[in-house]
Protein backbone atom coordinates (compact mmCIF):
# COMPACT_ATOMS: atom_id res chain seq x y z
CA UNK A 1 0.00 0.00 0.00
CA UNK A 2 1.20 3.51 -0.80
CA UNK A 3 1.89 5.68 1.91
CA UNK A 4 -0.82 8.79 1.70
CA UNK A 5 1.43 11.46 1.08
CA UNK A 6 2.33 9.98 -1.89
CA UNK A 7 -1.14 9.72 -2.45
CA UNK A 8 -1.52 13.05 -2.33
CA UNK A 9 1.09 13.90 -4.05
CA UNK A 10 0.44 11.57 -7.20
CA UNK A 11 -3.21 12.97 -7.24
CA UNK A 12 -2.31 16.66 -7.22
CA UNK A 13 0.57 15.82 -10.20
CA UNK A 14 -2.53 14.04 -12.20
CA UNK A 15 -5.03 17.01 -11.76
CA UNK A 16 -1.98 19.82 -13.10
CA UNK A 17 -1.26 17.39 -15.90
CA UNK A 18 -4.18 15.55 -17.01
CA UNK A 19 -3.15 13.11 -19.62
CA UNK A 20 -5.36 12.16 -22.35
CA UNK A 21 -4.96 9.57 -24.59
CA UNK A 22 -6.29 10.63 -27.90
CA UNK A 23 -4.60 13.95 -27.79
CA UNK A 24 -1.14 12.38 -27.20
CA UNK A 25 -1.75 9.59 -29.96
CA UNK A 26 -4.05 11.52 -32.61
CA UNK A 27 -0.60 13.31 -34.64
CA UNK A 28 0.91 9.93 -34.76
CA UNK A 29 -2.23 8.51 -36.51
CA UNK A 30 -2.26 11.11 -38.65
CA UNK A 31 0.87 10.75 -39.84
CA UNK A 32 0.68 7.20 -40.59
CA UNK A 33 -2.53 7.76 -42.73
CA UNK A 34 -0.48 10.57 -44.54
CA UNK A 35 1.99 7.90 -45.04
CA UNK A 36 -0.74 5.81 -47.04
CA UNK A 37 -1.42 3.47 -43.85
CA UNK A 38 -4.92 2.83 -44.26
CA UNK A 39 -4.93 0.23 -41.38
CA UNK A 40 -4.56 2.76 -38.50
CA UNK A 41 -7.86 4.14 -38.28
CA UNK A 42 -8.50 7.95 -37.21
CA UNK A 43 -9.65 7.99 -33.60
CA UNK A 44 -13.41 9.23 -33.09
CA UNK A 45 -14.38 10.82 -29.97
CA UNK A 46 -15.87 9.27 -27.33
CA UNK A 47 -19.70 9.51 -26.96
CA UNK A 48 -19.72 9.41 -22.81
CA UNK A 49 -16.84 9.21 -20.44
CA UNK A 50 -15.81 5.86 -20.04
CA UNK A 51 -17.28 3.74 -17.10
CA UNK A 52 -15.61 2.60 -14.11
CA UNK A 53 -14.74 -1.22 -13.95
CA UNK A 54 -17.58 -2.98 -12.28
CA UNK A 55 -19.69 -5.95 -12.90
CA UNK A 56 -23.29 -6.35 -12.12
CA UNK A 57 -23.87 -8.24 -8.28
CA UNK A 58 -26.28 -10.32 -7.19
CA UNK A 59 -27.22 -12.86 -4.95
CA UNK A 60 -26.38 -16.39 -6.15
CA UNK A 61 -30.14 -18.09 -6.71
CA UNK A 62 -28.11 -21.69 -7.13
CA UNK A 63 -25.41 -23.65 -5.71
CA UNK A 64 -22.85 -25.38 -7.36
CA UNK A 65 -24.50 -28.95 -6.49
CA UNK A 66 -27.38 -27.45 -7.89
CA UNK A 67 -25.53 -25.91 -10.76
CA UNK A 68 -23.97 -29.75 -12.06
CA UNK A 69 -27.19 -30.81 -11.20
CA UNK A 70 -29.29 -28.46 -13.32
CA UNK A 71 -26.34 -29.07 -16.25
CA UNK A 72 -26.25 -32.63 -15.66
CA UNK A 73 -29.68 -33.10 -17.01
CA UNK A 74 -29.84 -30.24 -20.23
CA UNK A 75 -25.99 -30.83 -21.28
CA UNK A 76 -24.68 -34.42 -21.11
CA UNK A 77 -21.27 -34.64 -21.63
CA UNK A 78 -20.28 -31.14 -19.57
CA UNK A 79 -17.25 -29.88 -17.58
CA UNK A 80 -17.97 -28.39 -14.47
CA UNK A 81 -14.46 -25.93 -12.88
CA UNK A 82 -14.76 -24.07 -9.53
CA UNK A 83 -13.43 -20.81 -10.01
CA UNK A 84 -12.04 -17.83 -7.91
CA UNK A 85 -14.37 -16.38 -5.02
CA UNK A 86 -17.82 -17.70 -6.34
CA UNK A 87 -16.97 -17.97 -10.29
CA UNK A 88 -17.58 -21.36 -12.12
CA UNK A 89 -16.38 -22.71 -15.41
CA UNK A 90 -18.81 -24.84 -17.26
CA UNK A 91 -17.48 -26.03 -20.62
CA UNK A 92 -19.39 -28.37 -23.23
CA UNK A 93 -17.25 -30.06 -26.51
CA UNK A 94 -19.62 -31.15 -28.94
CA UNK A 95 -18.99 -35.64 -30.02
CA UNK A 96 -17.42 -35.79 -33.62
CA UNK A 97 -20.32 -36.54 -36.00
């Protein structure tokens, strides 16, 4: 963990030089299109600010018992993984024909 004054002082460096990605890259990708690189497309603007990282939460409505269960009867043949905290893998290879 970072001590707060560093913190502080990181957060206070950020706000006097905000960094933004499209204005630092944007002359580059117009160069390379003057260049005749079609593959490097000209950035477009963004339509909202970007959202912070976060998933949707809630409750869990079925155990994993009930999970293999529920799977065991709609996908013969599955593969059941625990994953971290309360993920689950469950994988299904179709037989050759």
């Amino acid at each position: 963990m970072l001590p707060e004054q560093l913190v502080t002082r990181i957060n206070r460096f950020n706000a006097a030089h905000a960094w933004n990605h499209n204005n630092y890259y944007h002359p580059w990708v117009l160069r390379q299109r003057e260049h005749g690189d079609r593959s490097v497309s000209e950035p477009q603007p963004a339509a909202a600010p970007p959202l912070p990282m976060s998933a949707p939460i809630t409750p869990a409505n079925m155990t994993l018992a009930d999970i293999r269960d529920t799977a065991g009867r709609l996908i013969p043949g599955f593969r059941l993984r625990r994953g971290l905290f309360w993920r689950y893998l469950l994988t299904f290879t179709a037989p050759p024909r």
